[in-house]
C-alpha atoms as a PDB file:
ATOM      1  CA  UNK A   1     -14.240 -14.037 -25.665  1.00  0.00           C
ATOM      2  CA  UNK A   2     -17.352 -13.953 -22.780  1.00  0.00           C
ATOM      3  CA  UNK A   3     -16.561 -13.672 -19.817  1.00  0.00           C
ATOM      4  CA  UNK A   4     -19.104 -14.767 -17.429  1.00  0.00           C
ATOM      5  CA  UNK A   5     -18.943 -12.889 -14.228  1.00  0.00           C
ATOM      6  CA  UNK A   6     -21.197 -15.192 -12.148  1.00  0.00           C
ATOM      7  CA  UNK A   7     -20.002 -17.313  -9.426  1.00  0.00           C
ATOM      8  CA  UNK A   8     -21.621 -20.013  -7.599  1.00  0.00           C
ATOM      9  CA  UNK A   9     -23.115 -19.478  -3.686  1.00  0.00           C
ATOM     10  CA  UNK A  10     -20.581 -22.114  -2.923  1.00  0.00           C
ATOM     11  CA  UNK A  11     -17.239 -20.670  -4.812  1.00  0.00           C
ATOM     12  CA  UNK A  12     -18.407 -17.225  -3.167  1.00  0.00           C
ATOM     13  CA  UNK A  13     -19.004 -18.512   0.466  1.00  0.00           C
ATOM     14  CA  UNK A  14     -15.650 -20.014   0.521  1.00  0.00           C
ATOM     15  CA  UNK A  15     -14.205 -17.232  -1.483  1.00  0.00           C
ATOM     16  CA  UNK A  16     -15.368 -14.865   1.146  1.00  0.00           C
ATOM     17  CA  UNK A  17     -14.699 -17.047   4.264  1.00  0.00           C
ATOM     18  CA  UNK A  18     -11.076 -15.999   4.284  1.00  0.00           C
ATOM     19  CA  UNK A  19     -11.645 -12.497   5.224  1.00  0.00           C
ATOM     20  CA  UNK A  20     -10.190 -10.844   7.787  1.00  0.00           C
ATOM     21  CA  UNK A  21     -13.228 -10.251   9.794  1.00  0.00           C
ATOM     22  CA  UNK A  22     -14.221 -14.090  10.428  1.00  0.00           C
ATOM     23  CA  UNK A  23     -10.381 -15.227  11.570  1.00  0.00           C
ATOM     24  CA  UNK A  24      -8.112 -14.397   8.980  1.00  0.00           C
ATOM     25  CA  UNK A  25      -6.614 -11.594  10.232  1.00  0.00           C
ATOM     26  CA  UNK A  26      -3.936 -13.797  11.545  1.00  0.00           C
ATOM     27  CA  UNK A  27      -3.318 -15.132   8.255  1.00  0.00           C
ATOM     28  CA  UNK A  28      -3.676 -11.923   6.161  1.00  0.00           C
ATOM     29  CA  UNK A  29      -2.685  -8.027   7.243  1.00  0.00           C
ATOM     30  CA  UNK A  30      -5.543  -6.304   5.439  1.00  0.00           C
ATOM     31  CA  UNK A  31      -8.615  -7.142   3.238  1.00  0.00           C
ATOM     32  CA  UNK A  32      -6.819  -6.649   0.182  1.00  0.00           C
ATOM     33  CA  UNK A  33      -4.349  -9.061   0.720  1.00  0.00           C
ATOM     34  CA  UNK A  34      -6.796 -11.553   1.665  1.00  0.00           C
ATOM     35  CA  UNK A  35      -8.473 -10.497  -1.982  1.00  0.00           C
ATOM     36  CA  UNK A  36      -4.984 -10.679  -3.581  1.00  0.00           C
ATOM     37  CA  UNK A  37      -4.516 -14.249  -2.268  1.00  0.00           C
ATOM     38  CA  UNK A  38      -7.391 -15.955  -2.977  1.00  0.00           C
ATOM     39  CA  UNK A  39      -9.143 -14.568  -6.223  1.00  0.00           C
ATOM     40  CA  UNK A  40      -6.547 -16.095  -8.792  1.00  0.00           C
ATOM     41  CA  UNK A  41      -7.549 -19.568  -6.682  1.00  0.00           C
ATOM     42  CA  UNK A  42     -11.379 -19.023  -7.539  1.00  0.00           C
ATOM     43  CA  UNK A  43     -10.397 -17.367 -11.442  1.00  0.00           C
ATOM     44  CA  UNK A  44     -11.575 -13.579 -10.647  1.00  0.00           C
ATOM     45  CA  UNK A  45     -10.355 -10.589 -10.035  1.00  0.00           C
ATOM     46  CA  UNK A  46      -9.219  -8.760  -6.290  1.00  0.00           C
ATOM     47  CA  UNK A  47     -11.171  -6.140  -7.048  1.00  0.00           C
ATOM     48  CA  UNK A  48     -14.280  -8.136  -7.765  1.00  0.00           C
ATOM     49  CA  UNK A  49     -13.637 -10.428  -4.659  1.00  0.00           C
ATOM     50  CA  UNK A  50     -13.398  -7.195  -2.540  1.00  0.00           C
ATOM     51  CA  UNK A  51     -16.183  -6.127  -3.112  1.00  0.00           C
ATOM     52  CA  UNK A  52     -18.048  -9.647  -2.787  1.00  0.00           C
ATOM     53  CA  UNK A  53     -16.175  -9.877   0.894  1.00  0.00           C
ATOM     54  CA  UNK A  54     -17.986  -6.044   1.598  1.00  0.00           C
ATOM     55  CA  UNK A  55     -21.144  -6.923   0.043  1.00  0.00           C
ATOM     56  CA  UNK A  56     -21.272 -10.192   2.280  1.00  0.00           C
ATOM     57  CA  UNK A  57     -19.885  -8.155   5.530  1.00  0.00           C
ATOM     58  CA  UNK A  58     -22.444  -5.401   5.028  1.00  0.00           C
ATOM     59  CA  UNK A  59     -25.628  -7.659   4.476  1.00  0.00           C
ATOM     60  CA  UNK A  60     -24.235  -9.930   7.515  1.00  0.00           C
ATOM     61  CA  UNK A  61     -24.148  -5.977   9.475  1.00  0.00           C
ATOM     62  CA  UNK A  62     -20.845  -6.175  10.538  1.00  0.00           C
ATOM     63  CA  UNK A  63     -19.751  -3.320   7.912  1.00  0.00           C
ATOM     64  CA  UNK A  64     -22.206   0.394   7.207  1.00  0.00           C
ATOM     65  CA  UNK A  65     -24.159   0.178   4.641  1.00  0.00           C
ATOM     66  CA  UNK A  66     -27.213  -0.758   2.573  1.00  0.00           C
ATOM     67  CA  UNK A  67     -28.018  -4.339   2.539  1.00  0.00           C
ATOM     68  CA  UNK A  68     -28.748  -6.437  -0.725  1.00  0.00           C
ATOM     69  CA  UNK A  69     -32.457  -6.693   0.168  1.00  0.00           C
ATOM     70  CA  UNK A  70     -32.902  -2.860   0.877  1.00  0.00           C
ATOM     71  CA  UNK A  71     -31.167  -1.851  -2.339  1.00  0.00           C
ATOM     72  CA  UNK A  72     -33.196  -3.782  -4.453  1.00  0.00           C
ATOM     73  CA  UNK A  73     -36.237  -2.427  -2.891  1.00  0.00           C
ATOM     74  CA  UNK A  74     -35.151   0.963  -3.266  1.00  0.00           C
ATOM     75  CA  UNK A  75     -34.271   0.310  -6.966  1.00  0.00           C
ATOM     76  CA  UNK A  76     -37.851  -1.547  -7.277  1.00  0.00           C
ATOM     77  CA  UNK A  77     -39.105   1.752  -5.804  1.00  0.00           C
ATOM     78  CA  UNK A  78     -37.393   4.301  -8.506  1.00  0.00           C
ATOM     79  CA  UNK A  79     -38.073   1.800 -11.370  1.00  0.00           C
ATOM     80  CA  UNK A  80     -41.552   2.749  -9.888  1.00  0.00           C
ATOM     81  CA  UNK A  81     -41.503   6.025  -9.517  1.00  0.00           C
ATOM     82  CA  UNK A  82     -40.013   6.699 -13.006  1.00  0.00           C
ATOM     83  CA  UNK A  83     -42.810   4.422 -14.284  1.00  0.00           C
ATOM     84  CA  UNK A  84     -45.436   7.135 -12.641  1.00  0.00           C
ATOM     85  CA  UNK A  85     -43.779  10.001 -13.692  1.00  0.00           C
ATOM     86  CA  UNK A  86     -43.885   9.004 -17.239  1.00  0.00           C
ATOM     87  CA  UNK A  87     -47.594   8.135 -16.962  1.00  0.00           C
ATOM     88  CA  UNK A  88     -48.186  11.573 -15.422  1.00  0.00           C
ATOM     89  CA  UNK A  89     -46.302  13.172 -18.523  1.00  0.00           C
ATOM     90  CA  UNK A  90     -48.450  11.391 -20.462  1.00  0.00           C
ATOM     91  CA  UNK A  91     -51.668  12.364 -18.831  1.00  0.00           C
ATOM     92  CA  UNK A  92     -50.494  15.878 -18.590  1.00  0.00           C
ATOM     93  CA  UNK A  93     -50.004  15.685 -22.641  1.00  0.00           C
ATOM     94  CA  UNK A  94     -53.489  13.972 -22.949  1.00  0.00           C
ATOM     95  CA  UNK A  95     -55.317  16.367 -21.093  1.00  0.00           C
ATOM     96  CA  UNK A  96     -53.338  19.747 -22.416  1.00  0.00           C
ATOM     97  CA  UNK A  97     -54.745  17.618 -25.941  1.00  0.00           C
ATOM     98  CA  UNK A  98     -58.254  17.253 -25.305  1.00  0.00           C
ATOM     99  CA  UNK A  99     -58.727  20.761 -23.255  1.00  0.00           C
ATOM    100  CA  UNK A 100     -57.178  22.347 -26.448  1.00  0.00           C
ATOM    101  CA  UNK A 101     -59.679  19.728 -29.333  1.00  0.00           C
ATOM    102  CA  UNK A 102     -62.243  21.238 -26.815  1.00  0.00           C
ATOM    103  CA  UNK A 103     -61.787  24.925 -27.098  1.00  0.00           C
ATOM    104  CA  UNK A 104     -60.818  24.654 -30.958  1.00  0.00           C
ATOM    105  CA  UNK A 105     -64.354  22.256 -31.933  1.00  0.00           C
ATOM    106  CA  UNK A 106     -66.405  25.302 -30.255  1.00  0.00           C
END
């Protein structure tokens, strides 16, 4: 069976309104409790809601951390840089090639 782990903006937003940082801390002791009551509501996990409430509190920059735009630059930017590296490798390979064809055709 497939399990789609996708939610909709709207089942997250409310999912994630509950948290203790925006007024449920009257209603709720901790984070996980908040998690605990309201994923089997929306059909996922604690754990996965958990970390949707932290995701959402550190791209709103009430929590530390590195925000949903920022990491996917930074992964953009390694995806890049591994891209380089490779074509270096293979230039490196080329030219080793072609300076040794050289010396040999002599």
């Amino acid at each position: 069976m497939i399990k789609t782990n996708q939610f909709s903006p709207e089942v997250k937003a409310r999912a994630v309104r509950p948290a203790p940082g925006s007024g449920a801390s009257r209603v709720y002791p901790s984070l996980w409790t908040a998690a605990v009551s309201v994923a089997p509501k929306i059909g996922c996990s604690p754990q996965t809601l958990l970390d949707s409430i932290k995701r959402q509190e550190i791209d709103s920059g009430t929590r530390e951390g590195v925000r949903a735009e920022e990491r996917q630059r930074i992964q953009a930017l390694e995806r890049e840089v591994r891209e380089l590296r490779r074509a270096n490798e293979i230039l490196k390979l080329a030219s080793a090639f072609f300076a040794w064809r050289s010396s040999t055709a002599t």
